[in-house]
PDB file of N, CA and C in Angstrom:
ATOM      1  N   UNK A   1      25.236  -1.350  74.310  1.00  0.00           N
ATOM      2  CA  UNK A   1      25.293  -1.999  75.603  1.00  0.00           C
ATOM      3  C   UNK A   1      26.508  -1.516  76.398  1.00  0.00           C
ATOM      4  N   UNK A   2      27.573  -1.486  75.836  1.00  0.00           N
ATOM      5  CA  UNK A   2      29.086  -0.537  76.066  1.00  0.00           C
ATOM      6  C   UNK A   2      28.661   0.333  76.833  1.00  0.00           C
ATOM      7  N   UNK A   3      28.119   1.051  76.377  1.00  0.00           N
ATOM      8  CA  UNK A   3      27.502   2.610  77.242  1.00  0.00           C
ATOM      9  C   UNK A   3      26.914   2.459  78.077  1.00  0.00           C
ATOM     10  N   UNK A   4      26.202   1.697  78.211  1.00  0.00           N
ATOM     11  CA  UNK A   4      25.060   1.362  79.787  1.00  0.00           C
ATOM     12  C   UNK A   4      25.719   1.006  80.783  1.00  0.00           C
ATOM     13  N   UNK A   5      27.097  -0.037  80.130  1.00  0.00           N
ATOM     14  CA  UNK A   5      27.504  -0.446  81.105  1.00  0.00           C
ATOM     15  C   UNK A   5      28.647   0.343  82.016  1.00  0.00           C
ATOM     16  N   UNK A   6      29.073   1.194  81.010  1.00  0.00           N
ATOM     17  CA  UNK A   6      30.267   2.169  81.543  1.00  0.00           C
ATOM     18  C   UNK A   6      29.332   3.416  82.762  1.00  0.00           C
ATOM     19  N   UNK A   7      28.397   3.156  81.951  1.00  0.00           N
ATOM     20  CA  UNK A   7      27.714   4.498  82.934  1.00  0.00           C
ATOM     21  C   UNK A   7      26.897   3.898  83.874  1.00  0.00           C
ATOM     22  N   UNK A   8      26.790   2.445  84.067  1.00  0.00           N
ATOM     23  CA  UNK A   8      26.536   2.143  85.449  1.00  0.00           C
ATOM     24  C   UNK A   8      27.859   1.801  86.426  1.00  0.00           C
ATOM     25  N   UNK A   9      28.823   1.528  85.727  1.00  0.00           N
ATOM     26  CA  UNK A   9      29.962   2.066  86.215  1.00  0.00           C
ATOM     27  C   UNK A   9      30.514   2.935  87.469  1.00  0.00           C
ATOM     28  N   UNK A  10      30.755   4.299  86.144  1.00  0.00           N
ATOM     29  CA  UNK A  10      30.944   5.242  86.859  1.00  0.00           C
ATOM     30  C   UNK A  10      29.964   5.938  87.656  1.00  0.00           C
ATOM     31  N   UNK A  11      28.724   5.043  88.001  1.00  0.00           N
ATOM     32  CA  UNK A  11      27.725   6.078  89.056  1.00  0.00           C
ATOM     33  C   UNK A  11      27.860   5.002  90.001  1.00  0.00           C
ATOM     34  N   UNK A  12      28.797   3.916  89.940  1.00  0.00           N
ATOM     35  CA  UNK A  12      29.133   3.174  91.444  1.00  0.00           C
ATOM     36  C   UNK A  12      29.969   3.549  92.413  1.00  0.00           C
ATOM     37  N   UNK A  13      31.344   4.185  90.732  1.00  0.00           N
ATOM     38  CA  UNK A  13      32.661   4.311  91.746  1.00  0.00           C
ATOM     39  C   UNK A  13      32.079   5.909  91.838  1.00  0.00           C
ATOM     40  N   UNK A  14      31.602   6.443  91.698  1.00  0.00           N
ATOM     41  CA  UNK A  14      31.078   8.262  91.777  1.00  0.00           C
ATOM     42  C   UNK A  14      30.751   8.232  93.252  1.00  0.00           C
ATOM     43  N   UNK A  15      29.975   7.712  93.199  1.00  0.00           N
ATOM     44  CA  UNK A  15      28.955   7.711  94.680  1.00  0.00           C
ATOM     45  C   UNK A  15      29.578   6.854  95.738  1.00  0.00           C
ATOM     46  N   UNK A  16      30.787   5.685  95.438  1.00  0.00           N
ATOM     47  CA  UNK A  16      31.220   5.362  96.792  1.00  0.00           C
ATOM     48  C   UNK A  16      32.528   6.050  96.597  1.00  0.00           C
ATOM     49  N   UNK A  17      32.896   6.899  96.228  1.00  0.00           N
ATOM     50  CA  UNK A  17      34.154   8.133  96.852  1.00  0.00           C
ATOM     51  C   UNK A  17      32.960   8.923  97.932  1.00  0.00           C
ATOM     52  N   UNK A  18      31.731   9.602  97.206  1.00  0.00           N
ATOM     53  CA  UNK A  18      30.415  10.607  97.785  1.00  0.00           C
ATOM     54  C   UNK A  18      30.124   9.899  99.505  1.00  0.00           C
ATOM     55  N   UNK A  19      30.105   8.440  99.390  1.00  0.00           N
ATOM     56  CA  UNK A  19      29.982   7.781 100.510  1.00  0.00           C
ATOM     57  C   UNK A  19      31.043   7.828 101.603  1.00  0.00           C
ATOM     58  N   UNK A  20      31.867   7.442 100.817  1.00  0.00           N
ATOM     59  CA  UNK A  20      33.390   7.530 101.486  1.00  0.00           C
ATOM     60  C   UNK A  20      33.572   8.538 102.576  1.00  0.00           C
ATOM     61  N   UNK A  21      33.539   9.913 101.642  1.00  0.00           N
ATOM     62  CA  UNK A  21      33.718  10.832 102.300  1.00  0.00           C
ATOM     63  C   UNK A  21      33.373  11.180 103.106  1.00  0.00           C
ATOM     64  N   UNK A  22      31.550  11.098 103.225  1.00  0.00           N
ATOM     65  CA  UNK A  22      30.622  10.974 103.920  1.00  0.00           C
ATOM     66  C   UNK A  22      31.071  10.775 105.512  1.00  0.00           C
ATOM     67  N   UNK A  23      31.557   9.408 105.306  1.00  0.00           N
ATOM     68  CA  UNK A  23      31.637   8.140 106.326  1.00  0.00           C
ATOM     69  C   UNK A  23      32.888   8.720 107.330  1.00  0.00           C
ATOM     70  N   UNK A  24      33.578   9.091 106.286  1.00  0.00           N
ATOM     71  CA  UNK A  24      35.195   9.974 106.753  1.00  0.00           C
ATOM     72  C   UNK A  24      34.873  10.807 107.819  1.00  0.00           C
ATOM     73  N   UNK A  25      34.031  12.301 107.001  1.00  0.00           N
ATOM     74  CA  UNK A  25      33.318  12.838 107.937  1.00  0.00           C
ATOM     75  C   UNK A  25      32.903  13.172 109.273  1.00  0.00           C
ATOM     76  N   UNK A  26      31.728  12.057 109.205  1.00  0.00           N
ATOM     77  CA  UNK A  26      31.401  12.193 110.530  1.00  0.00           C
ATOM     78  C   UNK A  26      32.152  10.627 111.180  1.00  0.00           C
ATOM     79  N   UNK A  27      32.905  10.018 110.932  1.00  0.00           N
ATOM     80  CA  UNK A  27      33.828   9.540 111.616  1.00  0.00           C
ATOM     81  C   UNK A  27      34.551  10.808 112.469  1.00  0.00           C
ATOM     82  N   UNK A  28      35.650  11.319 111.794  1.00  0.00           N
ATOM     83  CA  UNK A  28      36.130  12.206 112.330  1.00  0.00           C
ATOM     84  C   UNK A  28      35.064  13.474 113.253  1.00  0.00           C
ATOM     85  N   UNK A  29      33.696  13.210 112.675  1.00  0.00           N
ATOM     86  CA  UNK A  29      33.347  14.575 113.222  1.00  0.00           C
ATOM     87  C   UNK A  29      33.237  14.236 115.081  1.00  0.00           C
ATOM     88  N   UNK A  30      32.412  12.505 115.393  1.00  0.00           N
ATOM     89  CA  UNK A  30      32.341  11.857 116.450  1.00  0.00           C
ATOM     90  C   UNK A  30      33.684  11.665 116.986  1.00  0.00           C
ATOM     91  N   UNK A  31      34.568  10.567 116.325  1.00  0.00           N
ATOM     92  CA  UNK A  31      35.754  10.421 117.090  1.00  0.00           C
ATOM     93  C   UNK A  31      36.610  11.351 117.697  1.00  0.00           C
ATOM     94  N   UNK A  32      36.821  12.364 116.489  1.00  0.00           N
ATOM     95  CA  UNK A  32      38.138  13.280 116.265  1.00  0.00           C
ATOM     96  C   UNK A  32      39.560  13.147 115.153  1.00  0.00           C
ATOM     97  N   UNK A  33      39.804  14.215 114.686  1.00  0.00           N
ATOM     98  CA  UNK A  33      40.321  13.236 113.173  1.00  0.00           C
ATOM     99  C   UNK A  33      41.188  12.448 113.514  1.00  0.00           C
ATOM    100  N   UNK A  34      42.077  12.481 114.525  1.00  0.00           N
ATOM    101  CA  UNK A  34      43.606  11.865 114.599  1.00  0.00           C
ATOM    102  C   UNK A  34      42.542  10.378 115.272  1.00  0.00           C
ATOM    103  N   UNK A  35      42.044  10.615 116.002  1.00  0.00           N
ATOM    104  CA  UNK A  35      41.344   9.406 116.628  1.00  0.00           C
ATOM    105  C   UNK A  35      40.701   8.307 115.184  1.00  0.00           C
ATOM    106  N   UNK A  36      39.888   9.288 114.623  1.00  0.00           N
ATOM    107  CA  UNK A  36      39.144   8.557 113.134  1.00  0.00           C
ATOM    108  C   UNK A  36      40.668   8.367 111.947  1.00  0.00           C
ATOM    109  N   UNK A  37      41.756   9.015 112.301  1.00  0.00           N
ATOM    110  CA  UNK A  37      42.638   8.073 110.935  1.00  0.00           C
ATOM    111  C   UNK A  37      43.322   7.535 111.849  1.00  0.00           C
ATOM    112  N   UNK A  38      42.975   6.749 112.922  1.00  0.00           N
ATOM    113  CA  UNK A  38      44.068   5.865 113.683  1.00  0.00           C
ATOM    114  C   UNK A  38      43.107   4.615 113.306  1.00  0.00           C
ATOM    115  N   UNK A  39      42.133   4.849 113.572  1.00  0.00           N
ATOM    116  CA  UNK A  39      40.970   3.663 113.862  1.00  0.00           C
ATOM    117  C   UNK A  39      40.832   3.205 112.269  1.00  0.00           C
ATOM    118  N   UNK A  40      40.794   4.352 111.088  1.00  0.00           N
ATOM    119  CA  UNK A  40      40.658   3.667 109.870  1.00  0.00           C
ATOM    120  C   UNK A  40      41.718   3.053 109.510  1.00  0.00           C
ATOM    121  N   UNK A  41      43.105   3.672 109.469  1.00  0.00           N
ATOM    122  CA  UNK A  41      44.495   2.591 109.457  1.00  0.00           C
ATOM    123  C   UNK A  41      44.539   1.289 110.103  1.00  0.00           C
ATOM    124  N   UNK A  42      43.950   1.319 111.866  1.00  0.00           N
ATOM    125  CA  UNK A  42      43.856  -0.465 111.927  1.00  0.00           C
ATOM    126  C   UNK A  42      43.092  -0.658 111.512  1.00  0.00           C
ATOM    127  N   UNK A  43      41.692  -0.478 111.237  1.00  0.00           N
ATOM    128  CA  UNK A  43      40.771  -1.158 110.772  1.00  0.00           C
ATOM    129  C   UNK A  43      41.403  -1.537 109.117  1.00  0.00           C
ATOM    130  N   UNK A  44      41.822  -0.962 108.010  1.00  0.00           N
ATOM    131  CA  UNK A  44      42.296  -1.430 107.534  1.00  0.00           C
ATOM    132  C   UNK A  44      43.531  -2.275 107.653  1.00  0.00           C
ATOM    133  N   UNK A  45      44.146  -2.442 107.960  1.00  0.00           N
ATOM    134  CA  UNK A  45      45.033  -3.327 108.206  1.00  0.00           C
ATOM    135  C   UNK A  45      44.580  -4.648 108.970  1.00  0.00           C
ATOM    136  N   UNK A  46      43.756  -4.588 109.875  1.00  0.00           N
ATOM    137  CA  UNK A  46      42.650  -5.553 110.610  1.00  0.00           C
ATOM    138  C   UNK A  46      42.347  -6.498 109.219  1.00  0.00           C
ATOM    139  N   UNK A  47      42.087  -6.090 108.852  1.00  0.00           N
ATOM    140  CA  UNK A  47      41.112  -6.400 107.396  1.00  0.00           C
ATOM    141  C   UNK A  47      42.395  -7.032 106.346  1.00  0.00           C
ATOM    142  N   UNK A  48      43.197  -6.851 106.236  1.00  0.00           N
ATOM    143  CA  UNK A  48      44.324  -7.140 105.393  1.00  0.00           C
ATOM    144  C   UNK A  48      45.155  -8.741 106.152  1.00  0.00           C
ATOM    145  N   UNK A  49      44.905  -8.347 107.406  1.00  0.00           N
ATOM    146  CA  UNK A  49      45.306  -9.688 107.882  1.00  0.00           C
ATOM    147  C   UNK A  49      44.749 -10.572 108.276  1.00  0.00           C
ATOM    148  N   UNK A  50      43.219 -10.557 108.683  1.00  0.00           N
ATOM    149  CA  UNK A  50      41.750 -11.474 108.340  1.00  0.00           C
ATOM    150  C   UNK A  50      42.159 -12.134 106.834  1.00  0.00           C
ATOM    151  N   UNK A  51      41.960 -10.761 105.847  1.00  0.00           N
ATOM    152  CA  UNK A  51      42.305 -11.613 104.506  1.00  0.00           C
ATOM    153  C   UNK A  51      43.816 -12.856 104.295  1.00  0.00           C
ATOM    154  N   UNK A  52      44.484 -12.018 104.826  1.00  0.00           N
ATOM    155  CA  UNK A  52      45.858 -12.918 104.381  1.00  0.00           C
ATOM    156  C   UNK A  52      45.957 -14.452 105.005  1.00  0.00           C
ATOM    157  N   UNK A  53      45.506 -14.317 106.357  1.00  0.00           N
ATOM    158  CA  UNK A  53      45.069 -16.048 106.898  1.00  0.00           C
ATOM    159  C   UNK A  53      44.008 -16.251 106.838  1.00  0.00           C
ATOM    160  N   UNK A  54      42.965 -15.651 106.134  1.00  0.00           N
ATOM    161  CA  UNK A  54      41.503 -16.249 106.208  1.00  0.00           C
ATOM    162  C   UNK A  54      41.939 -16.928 105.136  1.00  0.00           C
ATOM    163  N   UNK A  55      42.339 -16.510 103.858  1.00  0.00           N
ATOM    164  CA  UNK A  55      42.529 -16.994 102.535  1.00  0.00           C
ATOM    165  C   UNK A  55      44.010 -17.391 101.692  1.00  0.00           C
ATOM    166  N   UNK A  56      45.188 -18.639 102.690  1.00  0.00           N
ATOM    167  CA  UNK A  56      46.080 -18.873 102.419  1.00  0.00           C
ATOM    168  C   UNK A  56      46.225 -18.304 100.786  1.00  0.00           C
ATOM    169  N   UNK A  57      45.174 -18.941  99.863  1.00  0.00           N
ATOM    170  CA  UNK A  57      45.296 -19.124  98.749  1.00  0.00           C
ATOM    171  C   UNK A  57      45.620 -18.144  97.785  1.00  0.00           C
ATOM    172  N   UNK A  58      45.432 -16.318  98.341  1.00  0.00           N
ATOM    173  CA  UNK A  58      45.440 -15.110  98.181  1.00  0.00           C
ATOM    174  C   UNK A  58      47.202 -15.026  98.110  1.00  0.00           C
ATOM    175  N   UNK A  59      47.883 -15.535  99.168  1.00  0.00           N
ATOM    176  CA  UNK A  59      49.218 -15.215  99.112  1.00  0.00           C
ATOM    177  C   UNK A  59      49.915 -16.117  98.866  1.00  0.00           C
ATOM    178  N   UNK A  60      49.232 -17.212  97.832  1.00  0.00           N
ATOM    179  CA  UNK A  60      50.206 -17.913  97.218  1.00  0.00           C
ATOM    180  C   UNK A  60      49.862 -17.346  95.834  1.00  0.00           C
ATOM    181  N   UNK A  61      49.368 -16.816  95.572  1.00  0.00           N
ATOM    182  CA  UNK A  61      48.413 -17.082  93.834  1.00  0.00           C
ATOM    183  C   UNK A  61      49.649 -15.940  93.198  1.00  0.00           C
ATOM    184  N   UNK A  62      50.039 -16.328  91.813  1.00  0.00           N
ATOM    185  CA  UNK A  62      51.269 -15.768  90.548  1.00  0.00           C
ATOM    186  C   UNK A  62      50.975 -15.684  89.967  1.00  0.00           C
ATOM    187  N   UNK A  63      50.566 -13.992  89.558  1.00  0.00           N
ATOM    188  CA  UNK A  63      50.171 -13.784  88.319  1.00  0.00           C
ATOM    189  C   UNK A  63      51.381 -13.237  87.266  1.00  0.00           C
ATOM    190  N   UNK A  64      52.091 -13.806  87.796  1.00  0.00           N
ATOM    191  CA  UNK A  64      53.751 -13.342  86.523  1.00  0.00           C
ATOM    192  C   UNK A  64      53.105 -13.733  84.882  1.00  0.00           C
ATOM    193  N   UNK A  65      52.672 -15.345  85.274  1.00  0.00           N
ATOM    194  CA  UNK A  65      52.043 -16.331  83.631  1.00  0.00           C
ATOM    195  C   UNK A  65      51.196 -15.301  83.003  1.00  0.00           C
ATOM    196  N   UNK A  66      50.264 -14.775  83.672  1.00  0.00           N
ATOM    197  CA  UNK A  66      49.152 -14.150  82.934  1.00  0.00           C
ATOM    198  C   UNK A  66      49.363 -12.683  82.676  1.00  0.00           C
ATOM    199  N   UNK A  67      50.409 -12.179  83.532  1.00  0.00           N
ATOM    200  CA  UNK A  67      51.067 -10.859  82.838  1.00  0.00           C
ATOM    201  C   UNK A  67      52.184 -11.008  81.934  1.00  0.00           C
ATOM    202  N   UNK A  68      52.606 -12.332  82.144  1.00  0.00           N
ATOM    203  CA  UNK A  68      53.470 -12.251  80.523  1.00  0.00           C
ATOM    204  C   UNK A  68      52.640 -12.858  79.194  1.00  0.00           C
ATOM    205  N   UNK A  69      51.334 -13.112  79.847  1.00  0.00           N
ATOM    206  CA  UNK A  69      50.680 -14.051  78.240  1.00  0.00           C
ATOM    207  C   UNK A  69      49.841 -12.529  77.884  1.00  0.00           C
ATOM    208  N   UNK A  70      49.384 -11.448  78.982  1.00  0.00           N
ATOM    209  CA  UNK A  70      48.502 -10.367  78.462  1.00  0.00           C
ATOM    210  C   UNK A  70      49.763  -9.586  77.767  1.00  0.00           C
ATOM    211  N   UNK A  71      51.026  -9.253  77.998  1.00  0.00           N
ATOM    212  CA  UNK A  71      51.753  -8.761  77.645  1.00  0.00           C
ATOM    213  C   UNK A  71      52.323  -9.017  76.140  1.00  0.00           C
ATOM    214  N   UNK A  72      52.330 -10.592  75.889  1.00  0.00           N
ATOM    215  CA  UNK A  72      52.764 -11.146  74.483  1.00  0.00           C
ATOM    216  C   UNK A  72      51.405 -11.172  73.538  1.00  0.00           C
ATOM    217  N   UNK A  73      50.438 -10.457  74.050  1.00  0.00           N
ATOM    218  CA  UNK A  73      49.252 -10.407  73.577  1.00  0.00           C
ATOM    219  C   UNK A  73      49.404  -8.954  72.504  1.00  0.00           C
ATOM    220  N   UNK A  74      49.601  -8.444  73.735  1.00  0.00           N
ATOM    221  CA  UNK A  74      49.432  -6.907  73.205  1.00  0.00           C
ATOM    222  C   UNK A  74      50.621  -6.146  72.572  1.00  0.00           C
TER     223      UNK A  74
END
Protein backbone atom coordinates (compact mmCIF):
# COMPACT_ATOMS: atom_id res chain seq x y z
CA UNK A 1 0.00 0.00 0.00
CA UNK A 2 3.35 2.20 0.83
CA UNK A 3 4.03 2.15 -2.82
CA UNK A 4 0.73 3.20 -4.25
CA UNK A 5 0.71 5.72 -2.09
CA UNK A 6 4.16 7.28 -2.67
CA UNK A 7 3.57 6.99 -6.33
CA UNK A 8 0.38 8.75 -6.24
CA UNK A 9 2.35 11.15 -4.60
CA UNK A 10 4.93 11.94 -6.65
CA UNK A 11 2.64 12.13 -9.90
CA UNK A 12 0.84 15.13 -7.94
CA UNK A 13 3.84 17.08 -6.95
CA UNK A 14 5.44 15.98 -10.74
CA UNK A 15 2.71 17.45 -12.65
CA UNK A 16 1.94 20.60 -10.50
CA UNK A 17 5.73 21.91 -10.95
CA UNK A 18 4.61 20.62 -15.20
CA UNK A 19 1.53 22.97 -14.43
CA UNK A 20 3.30 25.55 -12.75
CA UNK A 21 5.47 26.15 -15.32
CA UNK A 22 2.98 25.96 -17.77
CA UNK A 23 0.96 28.77 -16.08
CA UNK A 24 4.41 30.79 -15.63
CA UNK A 25 4.71 30.62 -19.24
CA UNK A 26 2.15 31.93 -20.84
CA UNK A 27 1.62 34.31 -17.98
CA UNK A 28 4.71 35.87 -18.96
CA UNK A 29 4.16 35.03 -22.59
CA UNK A 30 0.61 37.52 -22.41
CA UNK A 31 1.70 39.91 -19.73
CA UNK A 32 5.47 40.18 -20.19
CA UNK A 33 7.90 38.63 -17.74
CA UNK A 34 8.69 41.63 -15.48
CA UNK A 35 4.87 42.43 -15.72
CA UNK A 36 3.99 38.38 -14.93
CA UNK A 37 6.70 38.30 -11.78
CA UNK A 38 5.26 41.56 -10.45
CA UNK A 39 1.67 40.33 -10.61
CA UNK A 40 2.77 36.74 -9.21
CA UNK A 41 4.73 38.42 -6.14
CA UNK A 42 1.44 40.46 -5.22
CA UNK A 43 -0.69 37.96 -5.96
CA UNK A 44 1.20 35.98 -3.64
CA UNK A 45 1.51 38.09 -1.00
CA UNK A 46 -2.35 39.13 -1.63
CA UNK A 47 -2.89 35.66 -0.58
CA UNK A 48 -0.60 35.63 2.52
CA UNK A 49 -2.48 38.47 3.95
CA UNK A 50 -6.19 37.21 3.13
CA UNK A 51 -4.66 34.21 5.05
CA UNK A 52 -3.14 36.00 8.01
CA UNK A 53 -6.59 38.02 8.89
CA UNK A 54 -8.87 35.64 7.34
CA UNK A 55 -7.48 33.06 9.91
CA UNK A 56 -6.35 34.91 13.29
CA UNK A 57 -5.84 31.39 14.49
CA UNK A 58 -2.86 30.65 11.84
CA UNK A 59 -0.73 33.37 13.63
CA UNK A 60 -1.27 32.46 16.91
CA UNK A 61 -0.79 28.58 16.64
CA UNK A 62 3.07 27.10 18.55
CA UNK A 63 4.41 24.47 17.36
CA UNK A 64 7.67 24.70 19.72
CA UNK A 65 5.47 21.60 22.11
CA UNK A 66 5.25 19.36 19.19
CA UNK A 67 8.77 19.98 17.86
CA UNK A 68 10.18 19.32 21.13
CA UNK A 69 7.87 16.09 21.81
CA UNK A 70 8.83 14.88 17.81
CA UNK A 71 12.33 15.70 18.75
CA UNK A 72 12.44 13.69 22.30
CA UNK A 73 10.90 11.07 20.18
CA UNK A 74 13.50 10.56 17.86
Amino acid sequence: MRGRVASVNSMFVGSSNELGAFESGVTAKLMGTVTAVIFGGSMTLLTVGITAFGSPSFRKLDLSKDIEDYEAHN
